[in-house]
Protein backbone atom coordinates (compact mmCIF):
# COMPACT_ATOMS: atom_id res chain seq x y z
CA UNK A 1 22.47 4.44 -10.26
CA UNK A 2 24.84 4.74 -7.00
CA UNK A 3 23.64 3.18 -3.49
CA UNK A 4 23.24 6.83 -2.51
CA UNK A 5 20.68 7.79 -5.52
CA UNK A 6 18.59 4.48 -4.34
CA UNK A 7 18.79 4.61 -0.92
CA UNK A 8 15.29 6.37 0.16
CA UNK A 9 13.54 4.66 -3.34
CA UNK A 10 14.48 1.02 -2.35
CA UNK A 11 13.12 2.29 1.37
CA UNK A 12 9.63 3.37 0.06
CA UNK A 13 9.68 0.33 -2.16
CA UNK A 14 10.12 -1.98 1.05
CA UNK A 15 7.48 -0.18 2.74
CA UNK A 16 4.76 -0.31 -0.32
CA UNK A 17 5.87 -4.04 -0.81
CA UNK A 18 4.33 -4.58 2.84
CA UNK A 19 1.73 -2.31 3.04
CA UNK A 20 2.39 0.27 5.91
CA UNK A 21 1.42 3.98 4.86
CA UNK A 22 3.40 6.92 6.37
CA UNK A 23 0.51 7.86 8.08
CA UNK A 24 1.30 4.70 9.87
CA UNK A 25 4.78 5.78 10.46
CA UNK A 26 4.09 9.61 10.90
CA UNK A 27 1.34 8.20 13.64
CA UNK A 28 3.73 6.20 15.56
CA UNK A 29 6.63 8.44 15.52
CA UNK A 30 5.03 11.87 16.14
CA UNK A 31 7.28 13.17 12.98
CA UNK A 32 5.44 14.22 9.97
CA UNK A 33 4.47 12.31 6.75
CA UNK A 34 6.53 15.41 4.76
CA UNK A 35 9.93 14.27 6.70
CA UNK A 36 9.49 10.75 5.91
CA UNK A 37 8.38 11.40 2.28
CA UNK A 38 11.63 13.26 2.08
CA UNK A 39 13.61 10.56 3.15
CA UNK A 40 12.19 8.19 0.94
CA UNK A 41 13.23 11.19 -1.69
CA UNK A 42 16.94 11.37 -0.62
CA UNK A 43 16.00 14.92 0.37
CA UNK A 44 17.08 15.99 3.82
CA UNK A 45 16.69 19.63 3.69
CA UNK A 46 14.23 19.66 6.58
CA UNK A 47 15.89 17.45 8.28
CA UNK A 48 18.11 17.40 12.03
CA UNK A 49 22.24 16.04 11.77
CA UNK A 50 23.72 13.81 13.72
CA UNK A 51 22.36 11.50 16.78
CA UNK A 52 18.51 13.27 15.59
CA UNK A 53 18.83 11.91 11.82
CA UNK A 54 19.97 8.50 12.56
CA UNK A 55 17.16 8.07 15.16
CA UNK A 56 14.67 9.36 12.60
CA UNK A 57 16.26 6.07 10.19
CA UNK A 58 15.64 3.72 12.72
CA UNK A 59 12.27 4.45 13.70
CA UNK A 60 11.36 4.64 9.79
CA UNK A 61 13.21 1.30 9.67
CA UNK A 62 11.83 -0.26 12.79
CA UNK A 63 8.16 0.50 11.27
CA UNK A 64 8.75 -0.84 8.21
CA UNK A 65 10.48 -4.29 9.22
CA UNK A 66 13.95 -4.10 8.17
CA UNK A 67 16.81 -4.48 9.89
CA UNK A 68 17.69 -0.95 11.24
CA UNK A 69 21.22 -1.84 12.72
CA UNK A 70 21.63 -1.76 8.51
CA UNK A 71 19.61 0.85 7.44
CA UNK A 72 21.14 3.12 9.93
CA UNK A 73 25.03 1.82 8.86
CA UNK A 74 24.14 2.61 5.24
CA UNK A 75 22.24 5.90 5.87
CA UNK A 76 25.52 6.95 7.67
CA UNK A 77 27.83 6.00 5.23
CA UNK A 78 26.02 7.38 2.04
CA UNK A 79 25.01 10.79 3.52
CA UNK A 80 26.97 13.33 5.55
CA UNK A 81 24.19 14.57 8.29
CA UNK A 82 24.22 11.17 9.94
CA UNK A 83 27.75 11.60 11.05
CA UNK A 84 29.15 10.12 13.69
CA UNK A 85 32.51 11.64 14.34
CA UNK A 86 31.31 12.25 17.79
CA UNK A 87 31.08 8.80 18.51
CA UNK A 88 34.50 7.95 16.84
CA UNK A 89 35.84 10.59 19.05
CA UNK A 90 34.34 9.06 22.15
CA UNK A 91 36.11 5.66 21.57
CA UNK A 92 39.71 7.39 20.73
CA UNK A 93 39.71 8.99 23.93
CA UNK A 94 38.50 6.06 25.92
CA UNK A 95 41.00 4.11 24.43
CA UNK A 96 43.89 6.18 25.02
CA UNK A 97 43.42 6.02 28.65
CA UNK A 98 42.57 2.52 28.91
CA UNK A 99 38.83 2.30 28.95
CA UNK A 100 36.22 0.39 27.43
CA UNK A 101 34.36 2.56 24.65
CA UNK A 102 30.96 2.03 25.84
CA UNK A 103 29.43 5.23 23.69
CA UNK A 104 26.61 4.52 22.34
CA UNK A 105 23.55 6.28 20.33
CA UNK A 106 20.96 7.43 22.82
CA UNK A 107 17.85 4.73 22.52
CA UNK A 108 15.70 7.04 25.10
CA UNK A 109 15.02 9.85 22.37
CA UNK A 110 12.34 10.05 20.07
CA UNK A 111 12.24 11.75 16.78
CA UNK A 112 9.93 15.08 17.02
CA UNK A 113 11.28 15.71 20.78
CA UNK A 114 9.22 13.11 22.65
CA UNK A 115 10.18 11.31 25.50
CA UNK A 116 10.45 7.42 24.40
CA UNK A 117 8.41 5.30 26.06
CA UNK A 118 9.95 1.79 26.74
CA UNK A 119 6.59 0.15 24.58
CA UNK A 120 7.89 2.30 21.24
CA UNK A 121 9.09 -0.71 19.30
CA UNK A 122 6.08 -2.60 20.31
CA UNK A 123 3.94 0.08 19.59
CA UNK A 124 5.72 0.97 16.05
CA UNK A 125 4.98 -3.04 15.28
CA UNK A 126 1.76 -3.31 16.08
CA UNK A 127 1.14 -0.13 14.50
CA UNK A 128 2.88 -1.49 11.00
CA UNK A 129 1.22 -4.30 11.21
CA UNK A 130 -2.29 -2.63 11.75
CA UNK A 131 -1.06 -0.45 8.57
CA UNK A 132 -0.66 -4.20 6.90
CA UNK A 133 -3.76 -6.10 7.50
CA UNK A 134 -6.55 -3.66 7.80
CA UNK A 135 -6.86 -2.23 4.55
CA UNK A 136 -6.24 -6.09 3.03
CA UNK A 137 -9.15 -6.88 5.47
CA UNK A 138 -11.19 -3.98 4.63
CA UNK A 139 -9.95 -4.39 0.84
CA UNK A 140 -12.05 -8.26 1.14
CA UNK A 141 -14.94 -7.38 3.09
CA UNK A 142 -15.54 -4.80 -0.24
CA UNK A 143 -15.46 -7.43 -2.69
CA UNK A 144 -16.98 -10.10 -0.24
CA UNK A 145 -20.16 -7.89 -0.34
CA UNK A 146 -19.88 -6.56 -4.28
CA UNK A 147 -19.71 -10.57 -5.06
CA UNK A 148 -22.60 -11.28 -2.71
CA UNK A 149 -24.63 -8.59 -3.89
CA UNK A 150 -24.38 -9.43 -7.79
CA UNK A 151 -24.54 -13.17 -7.38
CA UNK A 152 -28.26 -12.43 -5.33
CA UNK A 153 -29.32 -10.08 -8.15
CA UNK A 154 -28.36 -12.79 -10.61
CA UNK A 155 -29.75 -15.87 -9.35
CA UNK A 156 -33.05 -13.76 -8.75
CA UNK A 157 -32.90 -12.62 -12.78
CA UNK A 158 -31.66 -15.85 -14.44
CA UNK A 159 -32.74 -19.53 -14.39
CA UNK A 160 -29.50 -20.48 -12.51
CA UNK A 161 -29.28 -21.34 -9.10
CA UNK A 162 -27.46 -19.53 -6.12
CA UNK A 163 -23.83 -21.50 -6.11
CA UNK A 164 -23.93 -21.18 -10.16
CA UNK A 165 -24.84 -17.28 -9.94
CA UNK A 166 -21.88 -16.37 -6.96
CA UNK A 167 -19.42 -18.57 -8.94
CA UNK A 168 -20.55 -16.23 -12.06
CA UNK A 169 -20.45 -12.93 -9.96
CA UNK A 170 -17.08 -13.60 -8.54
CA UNK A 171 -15.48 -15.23 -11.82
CA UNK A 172 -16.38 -12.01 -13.81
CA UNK A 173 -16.25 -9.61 -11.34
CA UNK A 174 -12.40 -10.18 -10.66
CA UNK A 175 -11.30 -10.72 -13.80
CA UNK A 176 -13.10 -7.24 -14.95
CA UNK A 177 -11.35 -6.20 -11.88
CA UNK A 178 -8.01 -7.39 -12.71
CA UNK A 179 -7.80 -6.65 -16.34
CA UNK A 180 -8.92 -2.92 -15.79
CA UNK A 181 -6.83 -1.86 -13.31
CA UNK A 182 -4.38 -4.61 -12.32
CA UNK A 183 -6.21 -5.66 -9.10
CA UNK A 184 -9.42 -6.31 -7.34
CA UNK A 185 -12.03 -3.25 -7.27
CA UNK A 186 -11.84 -3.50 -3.62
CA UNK A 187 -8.05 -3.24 -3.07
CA UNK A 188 -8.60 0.15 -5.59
CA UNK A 189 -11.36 1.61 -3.46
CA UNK A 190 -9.25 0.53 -0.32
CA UNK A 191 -5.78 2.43 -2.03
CA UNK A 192 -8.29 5.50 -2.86
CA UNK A 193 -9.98 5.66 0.88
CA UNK A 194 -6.19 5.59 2.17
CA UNK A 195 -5.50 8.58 0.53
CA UNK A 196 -8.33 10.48 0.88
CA UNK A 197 -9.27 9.16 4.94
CA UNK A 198 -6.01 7.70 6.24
CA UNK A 199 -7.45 7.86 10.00
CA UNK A 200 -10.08 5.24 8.81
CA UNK A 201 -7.16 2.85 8.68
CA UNK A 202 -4.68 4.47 11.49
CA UNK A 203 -4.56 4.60 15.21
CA UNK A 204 -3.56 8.03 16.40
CA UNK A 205 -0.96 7.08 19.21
CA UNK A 206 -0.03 10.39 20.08
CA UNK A 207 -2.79 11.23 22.83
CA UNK A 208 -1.06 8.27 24.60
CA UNK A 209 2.44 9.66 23.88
């Protein structure tokens, strides 16, 4: 497959490797979960041209962790509707009369028509990182409590005591856990909560936008 056919897959994959849902992104960036899913797609149907797209990459890239100066470079040079012909332009003419090109993208817009407010990347950050660590933290409390909870009933039903039963509980529970569906039951009731209750894991941001 070209760089072009991978670009949005490798994107998602990034994201899913650390954990930040597009609710995370969609939250932070006041542009909608369908948008991003289309980038992550290669479809940009829906999508603005120009200065508008290649802010929309580096917000998505900003939120995931990746370099954007890159991600924005390679989104331009692999798909027409980040062009920048205007910024090309710019420097020509500045040039031929002896001044420094000093065009530049314009930082102070936010995808979605928003006014940027100078805490964004801070914001998208802590944000990503919420997106990251709660539902791992949430995932452990789950199977914190399902361990505690059969390792009790245990050590109340058999002749064992309480150290022996939890080191029973936990020993069977994850490896049930892991052979059935490839990770702990918490993590899968975590996944299935994200899907079904995303706010339970997100911040909504965009009162304070």
């Amino acid at each position: 497959m070209s760089d072009k056919d991978t670009f949005g897959p490798r994107l998602r994959s990034e994201r899913e490797r650390r954990g930040i849902s597009l609710e995370t992104i969609a939250s932070v960036t006041n542009v909608g979960v369908e948008l991003w899913q289309g980038l992550e797609r290669n479809d940009f149907s829906r999508w603005p041209t120009g200065i508008f797209a290649r802010a929309f990459v580096r917000d998505y890239a900003r939120a995931v962790g990746v370099d954007s100066d890159e991600v924005v470079d390679e989104f331009c040079r692999l798909f027409p509707i980040g062009d920048r012909r205007a910024a090309r332009v710019i420097r020509a003419q500045a040039q031929l009369i002896g001044q420094a090109p000093e065009y530049q993208d314009e930082t102070a817009l936010i995808p979605g028509g928003v006014e940027r407010r100078a805490s964004a990347p801070s914001a998208i950050q802590k944000a990503a990182a919420q997106g990251y660590f709660v539902p791992r933290t949430f995932a452990a409390i789950l199977d914190t409590a399902a361990v505690l909870t059969a390792g009790s009933v245990l050590s109340l039903a058999a002749p064992v005591g309480f150290g022996a039963s939890m080191a029973i509980a936990a020993l069977v529970y994850y490896t049930a856990g892991t052979l059935l569906t490839g990770r702990s039951p918490g993590s899968r009731a975590t996944d299935l909560l994200r899907q079904r209750i995303p706010t339970l894991f997100v911040q909504d941001r965009r009162a304070h936008a």
